[in-house]
N, C-alpha and C. Protein backbone atom coordinates (compact mmCIF):
# COMPACT_ATOMS: atom_id res chain seq x y z
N UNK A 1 0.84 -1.17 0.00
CA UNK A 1 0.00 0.00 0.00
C UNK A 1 0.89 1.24 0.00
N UNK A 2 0.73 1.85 -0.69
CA UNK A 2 1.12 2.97 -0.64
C UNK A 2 1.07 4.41 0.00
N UNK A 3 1.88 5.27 0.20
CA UNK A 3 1.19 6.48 1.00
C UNK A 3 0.38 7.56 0.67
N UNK A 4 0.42 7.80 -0.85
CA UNK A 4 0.09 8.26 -1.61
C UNK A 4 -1.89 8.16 -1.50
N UNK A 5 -1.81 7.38 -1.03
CA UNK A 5 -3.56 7.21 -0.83
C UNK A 5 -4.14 8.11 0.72
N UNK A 6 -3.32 8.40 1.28
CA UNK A 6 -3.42 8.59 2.83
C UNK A 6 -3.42 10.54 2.24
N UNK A 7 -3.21 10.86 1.14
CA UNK A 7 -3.12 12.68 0.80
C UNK A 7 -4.55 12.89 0.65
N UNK A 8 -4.82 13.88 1.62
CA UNK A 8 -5.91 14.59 1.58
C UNK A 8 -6.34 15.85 1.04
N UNK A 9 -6.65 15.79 -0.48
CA UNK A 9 -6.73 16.59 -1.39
C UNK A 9 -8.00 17.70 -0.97
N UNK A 10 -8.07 19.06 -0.23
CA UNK A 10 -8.64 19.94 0.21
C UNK A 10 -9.14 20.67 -0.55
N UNK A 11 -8.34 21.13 -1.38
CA UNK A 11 -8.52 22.55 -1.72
C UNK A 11 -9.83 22.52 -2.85
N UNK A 12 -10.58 21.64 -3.49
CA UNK A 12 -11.83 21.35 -4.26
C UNK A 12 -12.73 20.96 -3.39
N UNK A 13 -12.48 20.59 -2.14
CA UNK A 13 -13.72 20.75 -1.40
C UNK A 13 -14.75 21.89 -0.67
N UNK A 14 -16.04 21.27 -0.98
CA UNK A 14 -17.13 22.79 -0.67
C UNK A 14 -16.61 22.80 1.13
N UNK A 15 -17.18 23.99 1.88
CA UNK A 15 -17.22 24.02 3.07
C UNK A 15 -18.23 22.97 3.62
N UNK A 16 -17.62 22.36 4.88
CA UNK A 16 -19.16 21.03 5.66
C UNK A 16 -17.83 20.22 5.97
N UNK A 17 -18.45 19.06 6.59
CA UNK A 17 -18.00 17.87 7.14
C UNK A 17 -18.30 16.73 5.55
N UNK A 18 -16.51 16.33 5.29
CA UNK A 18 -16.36 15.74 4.17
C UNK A 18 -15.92 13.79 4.97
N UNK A 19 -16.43 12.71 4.33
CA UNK A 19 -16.03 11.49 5.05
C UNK A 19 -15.15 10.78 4.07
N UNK A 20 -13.83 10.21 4.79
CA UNK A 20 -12.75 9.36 3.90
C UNK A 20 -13.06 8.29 4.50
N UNK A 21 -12.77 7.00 4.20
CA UNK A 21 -12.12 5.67 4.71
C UNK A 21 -11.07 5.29 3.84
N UNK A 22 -10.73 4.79 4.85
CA UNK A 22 -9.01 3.71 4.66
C UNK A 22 -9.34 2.77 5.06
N UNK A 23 -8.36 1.14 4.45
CA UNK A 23 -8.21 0.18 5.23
C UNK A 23 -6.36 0.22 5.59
N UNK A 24 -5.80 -0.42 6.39
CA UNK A 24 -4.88 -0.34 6.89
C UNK A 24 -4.56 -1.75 7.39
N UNK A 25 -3.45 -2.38 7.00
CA UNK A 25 -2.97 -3.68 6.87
C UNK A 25 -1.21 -3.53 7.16
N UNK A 26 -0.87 -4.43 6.74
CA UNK A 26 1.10 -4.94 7.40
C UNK A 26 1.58 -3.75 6.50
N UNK A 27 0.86 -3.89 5.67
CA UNK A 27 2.00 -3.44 4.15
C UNK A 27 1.93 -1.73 4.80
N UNK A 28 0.88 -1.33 5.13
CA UNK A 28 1.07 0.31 5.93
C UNK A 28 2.12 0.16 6.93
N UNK A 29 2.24 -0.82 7.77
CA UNK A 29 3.34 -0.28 9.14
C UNK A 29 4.86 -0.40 8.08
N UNK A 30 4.64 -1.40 7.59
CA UNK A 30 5.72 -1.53 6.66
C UNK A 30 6.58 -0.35 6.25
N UNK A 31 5.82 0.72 5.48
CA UNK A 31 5.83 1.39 5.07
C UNK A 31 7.05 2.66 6.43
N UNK A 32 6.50 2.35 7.14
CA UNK A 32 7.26 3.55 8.68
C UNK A 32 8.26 2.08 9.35
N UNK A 33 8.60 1.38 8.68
CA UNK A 33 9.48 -0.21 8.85
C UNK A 33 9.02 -0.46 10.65
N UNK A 34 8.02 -0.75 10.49
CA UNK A 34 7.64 -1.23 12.00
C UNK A 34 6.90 -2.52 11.75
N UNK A 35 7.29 -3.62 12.57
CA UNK A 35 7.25 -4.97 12.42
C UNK A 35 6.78 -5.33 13.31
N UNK A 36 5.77 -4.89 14.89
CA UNK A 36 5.72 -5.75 15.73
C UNK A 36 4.32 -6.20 15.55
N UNK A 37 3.51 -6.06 14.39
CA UNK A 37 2.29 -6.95 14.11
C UNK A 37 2.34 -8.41 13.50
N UNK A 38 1.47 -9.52 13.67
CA UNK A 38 2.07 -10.12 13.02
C UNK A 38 1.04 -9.84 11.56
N UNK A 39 -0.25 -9.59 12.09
CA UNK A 39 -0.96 -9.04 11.00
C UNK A 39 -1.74 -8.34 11.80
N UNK A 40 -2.69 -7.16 10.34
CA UNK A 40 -3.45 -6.19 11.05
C UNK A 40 -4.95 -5.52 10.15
N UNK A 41 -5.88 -5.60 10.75
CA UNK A 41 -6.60 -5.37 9.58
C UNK A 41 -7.69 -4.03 10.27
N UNK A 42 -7.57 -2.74 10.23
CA UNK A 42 -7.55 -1.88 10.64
C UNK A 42 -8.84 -0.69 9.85
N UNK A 43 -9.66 -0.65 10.46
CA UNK A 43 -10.27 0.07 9.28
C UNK A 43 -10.36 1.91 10.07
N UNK A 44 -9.62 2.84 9.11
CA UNK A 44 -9.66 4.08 9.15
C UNK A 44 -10.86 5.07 8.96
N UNK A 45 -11.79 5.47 9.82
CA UNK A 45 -12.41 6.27 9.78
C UNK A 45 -12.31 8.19 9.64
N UNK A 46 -11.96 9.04 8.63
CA UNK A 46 -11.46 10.26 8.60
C UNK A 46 -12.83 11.23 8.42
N UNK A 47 -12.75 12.15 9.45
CA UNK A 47 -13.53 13.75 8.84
C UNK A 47 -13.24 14.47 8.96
N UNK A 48 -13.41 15.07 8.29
CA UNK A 48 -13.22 16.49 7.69
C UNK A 48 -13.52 17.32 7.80
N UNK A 49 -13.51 18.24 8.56
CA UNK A 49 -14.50 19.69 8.63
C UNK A 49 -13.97 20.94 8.18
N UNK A 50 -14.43 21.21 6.73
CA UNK A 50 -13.52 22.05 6.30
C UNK A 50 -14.54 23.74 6.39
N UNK A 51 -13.72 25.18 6.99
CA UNK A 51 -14.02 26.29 7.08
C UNK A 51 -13.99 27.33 6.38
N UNK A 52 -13.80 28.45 6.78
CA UNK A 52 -12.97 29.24 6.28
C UNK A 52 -11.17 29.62 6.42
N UNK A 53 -11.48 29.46 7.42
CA UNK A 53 -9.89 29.82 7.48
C UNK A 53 -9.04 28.87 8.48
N UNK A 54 -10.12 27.43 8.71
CA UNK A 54 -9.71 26.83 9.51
C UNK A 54 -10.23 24.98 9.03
N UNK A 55 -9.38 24.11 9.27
CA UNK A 55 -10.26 22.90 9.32
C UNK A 55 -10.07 21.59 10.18
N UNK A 56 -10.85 20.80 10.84
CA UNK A 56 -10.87 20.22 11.79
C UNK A 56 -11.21 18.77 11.34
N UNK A 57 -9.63 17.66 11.63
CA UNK A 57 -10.20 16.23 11.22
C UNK A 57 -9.92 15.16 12.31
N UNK A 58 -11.39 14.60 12.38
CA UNK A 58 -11.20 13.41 13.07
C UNK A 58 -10.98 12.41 12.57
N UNK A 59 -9.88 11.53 13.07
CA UNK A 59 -9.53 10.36 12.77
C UNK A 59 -10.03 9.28 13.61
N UNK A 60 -10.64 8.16 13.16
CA UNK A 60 -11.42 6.75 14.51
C UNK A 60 -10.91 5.95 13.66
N UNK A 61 -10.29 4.97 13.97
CA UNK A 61 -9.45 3.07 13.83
C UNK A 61 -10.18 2.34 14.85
N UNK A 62 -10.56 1.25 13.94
CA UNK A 62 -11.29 0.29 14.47
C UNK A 62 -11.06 -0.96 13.85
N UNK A 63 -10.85 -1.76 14.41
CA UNK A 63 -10.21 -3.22 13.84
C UNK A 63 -9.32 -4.24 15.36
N UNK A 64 -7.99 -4.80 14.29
CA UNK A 64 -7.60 -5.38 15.28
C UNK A 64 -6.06 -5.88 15.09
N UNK A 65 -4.86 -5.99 15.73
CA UNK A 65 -4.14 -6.48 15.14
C UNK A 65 -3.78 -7.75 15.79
N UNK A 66 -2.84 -8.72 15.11
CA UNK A 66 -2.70 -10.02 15.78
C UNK A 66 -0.90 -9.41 16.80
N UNK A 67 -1.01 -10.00 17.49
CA UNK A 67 0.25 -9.38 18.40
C UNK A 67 0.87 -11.04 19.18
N UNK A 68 2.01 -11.08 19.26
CA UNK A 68 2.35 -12.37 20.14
C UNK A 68 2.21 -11.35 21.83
N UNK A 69 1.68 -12.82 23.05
CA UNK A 69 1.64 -12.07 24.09
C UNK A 69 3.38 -11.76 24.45
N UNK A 70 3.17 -10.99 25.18
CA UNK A 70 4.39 -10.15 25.89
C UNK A 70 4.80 -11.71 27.32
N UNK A 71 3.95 -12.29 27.39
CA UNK A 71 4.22 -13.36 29.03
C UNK A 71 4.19 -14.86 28.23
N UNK A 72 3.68 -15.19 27.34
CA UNK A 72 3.59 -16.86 26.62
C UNK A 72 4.33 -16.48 25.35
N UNK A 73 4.52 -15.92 24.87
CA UNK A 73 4.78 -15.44 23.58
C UNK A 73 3.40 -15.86 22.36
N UNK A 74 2.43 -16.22 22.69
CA UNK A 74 1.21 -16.92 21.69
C UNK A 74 1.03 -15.77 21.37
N UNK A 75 0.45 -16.14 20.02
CA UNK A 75 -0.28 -14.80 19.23
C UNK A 75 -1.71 -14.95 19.56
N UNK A 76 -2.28 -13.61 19.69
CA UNK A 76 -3.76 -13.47 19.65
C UNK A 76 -4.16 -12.08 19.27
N UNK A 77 -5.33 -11.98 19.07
CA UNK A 77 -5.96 -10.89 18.11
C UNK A 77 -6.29 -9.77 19.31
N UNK A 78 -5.50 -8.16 19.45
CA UNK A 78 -5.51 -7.18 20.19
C UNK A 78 -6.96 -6.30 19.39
N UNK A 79 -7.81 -6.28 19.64
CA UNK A 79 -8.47 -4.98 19.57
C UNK A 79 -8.01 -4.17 19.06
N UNK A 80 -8.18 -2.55 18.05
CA UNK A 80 -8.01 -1.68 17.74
C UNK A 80 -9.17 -0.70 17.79
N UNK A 81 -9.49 0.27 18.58
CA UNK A 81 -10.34 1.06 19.05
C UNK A 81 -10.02 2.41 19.41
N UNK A 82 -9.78 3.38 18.52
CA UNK A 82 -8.85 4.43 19.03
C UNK A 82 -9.65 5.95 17.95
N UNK A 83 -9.08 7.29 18.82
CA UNK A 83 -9.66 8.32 18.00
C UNK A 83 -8.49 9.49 18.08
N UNK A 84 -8.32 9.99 16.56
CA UNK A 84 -7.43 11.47 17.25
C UNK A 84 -8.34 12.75 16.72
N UNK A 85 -8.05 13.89 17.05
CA UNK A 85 -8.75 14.96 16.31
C UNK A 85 -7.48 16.03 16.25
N UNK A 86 -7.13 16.46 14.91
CA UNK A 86 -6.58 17.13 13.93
C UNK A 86 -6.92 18.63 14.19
N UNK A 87 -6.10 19.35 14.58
CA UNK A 87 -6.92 21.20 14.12
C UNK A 87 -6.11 21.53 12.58
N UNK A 88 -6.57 22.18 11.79
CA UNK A 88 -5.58 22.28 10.59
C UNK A 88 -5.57 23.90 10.35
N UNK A 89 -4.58 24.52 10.75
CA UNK A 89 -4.83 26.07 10.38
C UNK A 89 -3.93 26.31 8.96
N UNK A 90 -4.06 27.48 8.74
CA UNK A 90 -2.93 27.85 7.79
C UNK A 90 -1.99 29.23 8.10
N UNK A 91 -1.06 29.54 8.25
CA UNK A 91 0.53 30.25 8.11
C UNK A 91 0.89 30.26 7.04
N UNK A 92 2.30 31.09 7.77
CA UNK A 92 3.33 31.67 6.96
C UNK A 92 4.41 30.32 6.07
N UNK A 93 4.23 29.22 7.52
CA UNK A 93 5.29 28.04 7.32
C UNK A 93 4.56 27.16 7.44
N UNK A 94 4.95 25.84 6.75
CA UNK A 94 4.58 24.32 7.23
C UNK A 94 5.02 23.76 8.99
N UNK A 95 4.31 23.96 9.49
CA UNK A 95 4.89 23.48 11.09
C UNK A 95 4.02 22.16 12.04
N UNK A 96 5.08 21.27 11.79
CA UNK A 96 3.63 19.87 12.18
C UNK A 96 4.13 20.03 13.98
N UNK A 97 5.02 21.08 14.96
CA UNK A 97 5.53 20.22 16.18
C UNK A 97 4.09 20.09 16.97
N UNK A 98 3.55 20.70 16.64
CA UNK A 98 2.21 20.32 17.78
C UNK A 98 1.41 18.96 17.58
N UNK A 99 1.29 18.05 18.13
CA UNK A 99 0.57 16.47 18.08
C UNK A 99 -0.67 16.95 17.56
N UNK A 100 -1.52 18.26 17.82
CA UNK A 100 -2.78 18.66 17.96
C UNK A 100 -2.93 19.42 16.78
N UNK A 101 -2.14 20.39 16.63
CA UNK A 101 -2.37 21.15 15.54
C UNK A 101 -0.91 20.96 14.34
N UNK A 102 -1.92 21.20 13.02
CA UNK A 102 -1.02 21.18 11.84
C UNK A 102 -1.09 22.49 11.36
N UNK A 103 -0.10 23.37 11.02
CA UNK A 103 0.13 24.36 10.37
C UNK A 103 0.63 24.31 8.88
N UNK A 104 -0.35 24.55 7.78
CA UNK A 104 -0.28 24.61 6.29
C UNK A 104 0.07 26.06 5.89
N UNK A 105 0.91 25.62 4.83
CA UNK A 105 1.62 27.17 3.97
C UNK A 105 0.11 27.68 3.31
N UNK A 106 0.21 29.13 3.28
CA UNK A 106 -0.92 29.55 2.57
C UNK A 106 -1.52 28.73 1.42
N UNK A 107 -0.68 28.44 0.19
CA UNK A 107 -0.70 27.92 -0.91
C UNK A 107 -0.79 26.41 -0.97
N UNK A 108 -0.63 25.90 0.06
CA UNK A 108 -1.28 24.09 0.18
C UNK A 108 -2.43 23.76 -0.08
N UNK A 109 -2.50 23.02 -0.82
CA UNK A 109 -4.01 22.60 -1.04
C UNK A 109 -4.54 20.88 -0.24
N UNK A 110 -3.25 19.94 -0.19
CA UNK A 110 -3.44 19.19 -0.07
C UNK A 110 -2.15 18.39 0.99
N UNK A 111 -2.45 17.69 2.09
CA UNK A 111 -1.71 16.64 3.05
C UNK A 111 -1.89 15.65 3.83
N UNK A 112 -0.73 15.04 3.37
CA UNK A 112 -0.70 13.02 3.84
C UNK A 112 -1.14 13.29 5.40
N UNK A 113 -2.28 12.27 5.81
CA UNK A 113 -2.58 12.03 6.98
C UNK A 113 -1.71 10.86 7.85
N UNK A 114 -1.17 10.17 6.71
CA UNK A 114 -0.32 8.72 7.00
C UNK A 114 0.50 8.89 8.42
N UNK A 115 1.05 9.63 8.70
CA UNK A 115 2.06 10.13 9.81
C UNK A 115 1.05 10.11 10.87
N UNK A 116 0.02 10.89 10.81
CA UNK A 116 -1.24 10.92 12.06
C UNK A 116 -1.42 9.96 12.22
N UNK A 117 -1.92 9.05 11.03
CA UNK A 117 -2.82 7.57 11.41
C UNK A 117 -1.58 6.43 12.33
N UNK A 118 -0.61 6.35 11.67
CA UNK A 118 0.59 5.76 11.89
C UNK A 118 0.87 5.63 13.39
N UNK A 119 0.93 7.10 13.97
CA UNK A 119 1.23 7.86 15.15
C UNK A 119 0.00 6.96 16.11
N UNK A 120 -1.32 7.25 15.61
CA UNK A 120 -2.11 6.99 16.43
C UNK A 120 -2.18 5.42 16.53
N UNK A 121 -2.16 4.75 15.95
CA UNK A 121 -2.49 3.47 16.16
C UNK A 121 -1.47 2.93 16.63
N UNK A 122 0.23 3.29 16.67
CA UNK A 122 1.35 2.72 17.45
C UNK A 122 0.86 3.11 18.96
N UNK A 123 0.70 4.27 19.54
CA UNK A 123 0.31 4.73 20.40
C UNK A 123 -0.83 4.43 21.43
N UNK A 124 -1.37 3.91 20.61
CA UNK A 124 -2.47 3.08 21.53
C UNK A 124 -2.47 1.49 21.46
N UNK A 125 -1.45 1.36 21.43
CA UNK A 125 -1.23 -0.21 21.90
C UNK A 125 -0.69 -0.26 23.26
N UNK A 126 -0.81 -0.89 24.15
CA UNK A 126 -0.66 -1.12 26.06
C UNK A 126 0.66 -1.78 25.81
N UNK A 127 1.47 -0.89 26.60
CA UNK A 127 3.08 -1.44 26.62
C UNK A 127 2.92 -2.93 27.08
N UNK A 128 2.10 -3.53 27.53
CA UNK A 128 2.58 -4.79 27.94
C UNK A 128 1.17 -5.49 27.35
N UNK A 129 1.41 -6.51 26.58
CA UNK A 129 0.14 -6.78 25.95
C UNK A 129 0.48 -8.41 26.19
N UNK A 130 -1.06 -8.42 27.20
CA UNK A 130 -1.08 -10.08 27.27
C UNK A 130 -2.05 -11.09 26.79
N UNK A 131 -2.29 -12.12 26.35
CA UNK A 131 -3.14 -12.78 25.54
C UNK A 131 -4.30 -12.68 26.73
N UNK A 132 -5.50 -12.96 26.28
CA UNK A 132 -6.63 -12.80 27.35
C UNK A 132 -6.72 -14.07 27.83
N UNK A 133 -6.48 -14.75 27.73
CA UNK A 133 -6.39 -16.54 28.12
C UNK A 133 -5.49 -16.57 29.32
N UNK A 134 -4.32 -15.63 29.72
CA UNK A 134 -3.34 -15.53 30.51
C UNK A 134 -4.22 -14.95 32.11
N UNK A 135 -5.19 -13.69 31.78
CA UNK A 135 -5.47 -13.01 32.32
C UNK A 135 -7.06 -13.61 32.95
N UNK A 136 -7.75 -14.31 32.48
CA UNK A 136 -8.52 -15.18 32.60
C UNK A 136 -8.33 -16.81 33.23
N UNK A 137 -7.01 -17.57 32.91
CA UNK A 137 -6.42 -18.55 33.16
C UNK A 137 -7.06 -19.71 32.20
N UNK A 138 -7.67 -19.31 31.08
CA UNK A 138 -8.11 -20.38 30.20
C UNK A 138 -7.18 -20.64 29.00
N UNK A 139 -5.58 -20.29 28.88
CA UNK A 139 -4.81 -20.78 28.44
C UNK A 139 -3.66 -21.63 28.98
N UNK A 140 -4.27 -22.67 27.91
CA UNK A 140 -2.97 -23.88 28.67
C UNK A 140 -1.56 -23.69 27.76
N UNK A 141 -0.66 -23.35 28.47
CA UNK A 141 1.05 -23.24 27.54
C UNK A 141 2.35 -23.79 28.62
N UNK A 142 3.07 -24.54 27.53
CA UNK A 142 3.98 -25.09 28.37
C UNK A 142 4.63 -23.55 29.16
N UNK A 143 4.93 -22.34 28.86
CA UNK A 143 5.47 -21.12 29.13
C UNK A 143 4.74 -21.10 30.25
N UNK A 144 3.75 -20.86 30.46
CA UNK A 144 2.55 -21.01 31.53
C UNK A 144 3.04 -21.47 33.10
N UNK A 145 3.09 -22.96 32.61
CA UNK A 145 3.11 -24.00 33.25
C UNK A 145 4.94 -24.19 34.08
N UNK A 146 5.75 -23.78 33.33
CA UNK A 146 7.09 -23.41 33.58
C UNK A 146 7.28 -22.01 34.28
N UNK A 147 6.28 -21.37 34.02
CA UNK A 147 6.63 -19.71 35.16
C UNK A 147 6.06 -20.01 36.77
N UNK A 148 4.75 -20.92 36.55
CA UNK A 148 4.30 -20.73 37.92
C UNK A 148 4.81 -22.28 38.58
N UNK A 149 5.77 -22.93 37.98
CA UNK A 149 7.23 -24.02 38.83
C UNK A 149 8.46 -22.92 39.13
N UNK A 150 8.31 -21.91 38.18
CA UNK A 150 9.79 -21.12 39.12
C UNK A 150 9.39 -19.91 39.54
N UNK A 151 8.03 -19.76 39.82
CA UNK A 151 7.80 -19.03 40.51
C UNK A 151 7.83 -18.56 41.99
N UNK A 152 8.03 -17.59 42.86
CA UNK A 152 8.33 -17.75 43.91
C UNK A 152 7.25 -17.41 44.70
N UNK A 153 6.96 -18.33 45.87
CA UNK A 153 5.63 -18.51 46.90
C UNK A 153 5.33 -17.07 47.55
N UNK A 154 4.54 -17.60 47.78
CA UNK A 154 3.62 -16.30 48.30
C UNK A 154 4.18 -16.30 49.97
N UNK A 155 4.04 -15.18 50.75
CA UNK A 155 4.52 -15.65 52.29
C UNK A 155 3.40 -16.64 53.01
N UNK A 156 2.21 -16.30 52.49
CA UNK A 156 1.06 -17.55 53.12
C UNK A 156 2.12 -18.90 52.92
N UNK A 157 1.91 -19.04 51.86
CA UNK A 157 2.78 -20.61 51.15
C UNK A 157 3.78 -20.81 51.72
N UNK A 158 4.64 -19.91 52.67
CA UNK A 158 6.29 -19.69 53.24
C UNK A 158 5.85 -20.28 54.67
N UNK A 159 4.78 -19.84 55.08
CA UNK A 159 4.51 -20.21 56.56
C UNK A 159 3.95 -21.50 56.51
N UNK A 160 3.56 -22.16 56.01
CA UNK A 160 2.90 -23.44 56.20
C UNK A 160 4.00 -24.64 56.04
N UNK A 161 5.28 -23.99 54.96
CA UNK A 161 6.52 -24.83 55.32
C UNK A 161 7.29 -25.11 56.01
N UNK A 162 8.15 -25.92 56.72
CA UNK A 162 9.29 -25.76 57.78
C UNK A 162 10.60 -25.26 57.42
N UNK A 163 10.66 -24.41 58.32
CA UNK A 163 12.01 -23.18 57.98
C UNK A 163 12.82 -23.53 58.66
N UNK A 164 14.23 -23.13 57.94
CA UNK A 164 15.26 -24.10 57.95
C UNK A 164 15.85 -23.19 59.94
N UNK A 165 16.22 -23.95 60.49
CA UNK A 165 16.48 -23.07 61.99
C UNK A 165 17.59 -22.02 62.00
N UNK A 166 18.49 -22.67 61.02
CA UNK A 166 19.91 -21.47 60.10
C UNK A 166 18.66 -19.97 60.04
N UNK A 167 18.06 -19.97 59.22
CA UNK A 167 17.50 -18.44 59.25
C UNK A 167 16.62 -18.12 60.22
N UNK A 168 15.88 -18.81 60.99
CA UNK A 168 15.46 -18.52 62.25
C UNK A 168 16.31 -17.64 63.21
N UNK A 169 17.42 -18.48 62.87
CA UNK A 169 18.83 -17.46 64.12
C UNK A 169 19.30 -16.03 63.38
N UNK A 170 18.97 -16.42 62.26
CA UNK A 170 19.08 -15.04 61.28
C UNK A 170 17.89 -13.85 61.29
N UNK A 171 16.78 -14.16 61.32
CA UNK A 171 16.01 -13.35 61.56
C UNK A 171 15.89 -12.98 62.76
N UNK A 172 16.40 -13.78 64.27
CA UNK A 172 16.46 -13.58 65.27
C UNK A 172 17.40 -11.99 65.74
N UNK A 173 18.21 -12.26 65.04
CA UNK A 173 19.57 -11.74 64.84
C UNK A 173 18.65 -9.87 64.37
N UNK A 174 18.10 -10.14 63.26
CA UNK A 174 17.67 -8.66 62.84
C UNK A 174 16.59 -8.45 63.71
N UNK A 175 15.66 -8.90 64.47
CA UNK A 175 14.88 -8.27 65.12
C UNK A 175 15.45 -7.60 66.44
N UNK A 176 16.53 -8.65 66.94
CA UNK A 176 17.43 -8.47 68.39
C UNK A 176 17.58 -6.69 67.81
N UNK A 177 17.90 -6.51 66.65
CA UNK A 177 19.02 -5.14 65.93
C UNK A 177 18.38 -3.63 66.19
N UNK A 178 16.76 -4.34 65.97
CA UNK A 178 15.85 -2.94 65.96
C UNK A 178 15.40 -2.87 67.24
N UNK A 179 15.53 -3.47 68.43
CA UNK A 179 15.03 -3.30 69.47
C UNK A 179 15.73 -1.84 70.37
């Protein structure tokens, strides 16, 4: 896919609220070389609200991408549910530093949203993304099954065992300290 589809050609549109769609797949992250999907099928919702001297676009993604978990490594399908809103003024200069607002040269008629959409949908993925089977306990994985053998007990679980009398004299030792 190309980026070339993501340019939002303005300047022939009447004043009102104008509606785009996109679909958005691998071959888009591709495109900004970002690889941590394994696939993604994303559908782009864009409007437009074009003024006089001003115009306002919302962007909504809705879909889903496949992601391996962050704790089993299994792949499963993450949700995509996300919104940004665009102010678009026009200046002297092209100036994108504001996340919120885009500043267009007088004489622009037309600009790639690709960078916004891009932005937004990396951005709303949860730094730590775990399969829902993990979080529920209805996935069975050898990974699983190997974390909670080297996992370490709870202090309930510590007291019901017999402790070795070596750290008894040791803990003896630090309480004697704070007295």
């Amino acid at each position: 896919m190309e980026l070339k589809a993501f340019i939002l050609s303005f300047a022939g549109l009447k004043q009102g609220k104008h509606q785009f769609k996109y679909e958005v797949d691998n071959t888009f992250f591709e495109n900004f070389e970002f690889e941590e999907f394994n696939s993604s099928s994303i559908v782009i919702d864009a409007q437009l609200d074009k003024r006089n001297t001003i115009m306002d676009l919302l962007l909504k993604a809705t879909g889903s991408v496949n992601v391996n978990c962050d704790v089993t490594n299994e792949p499963f399908d993450l949700a995509v549910d996300t919104s940004m809103d665009l102010v678009i003024k026009f200046g002297d200069a092209f100036n994108d530093d504001n996340e919120e607002l885009l500043i267009l040269s007088h004489g622009d008629y037309e600009f790639n949203i690709s960078q916004y959409v891009y932005e937004m949908l990396v951005l709303s993925m949860p730094q730590k993304r775990v399969h829902p089977g993990v979080e529920d306990g209805s996935l069975e994985s050898d990974v699983l099954d190997k974390l909670e053998e080297l996992s370490v007990s709870s202090p309930e679980e510590n007291s019901n065992k017999e402790i070795d009398p070596r750290w008894e004299a040791l803990k003896k030792l630090k309480t004697d300290n704070n007295l």
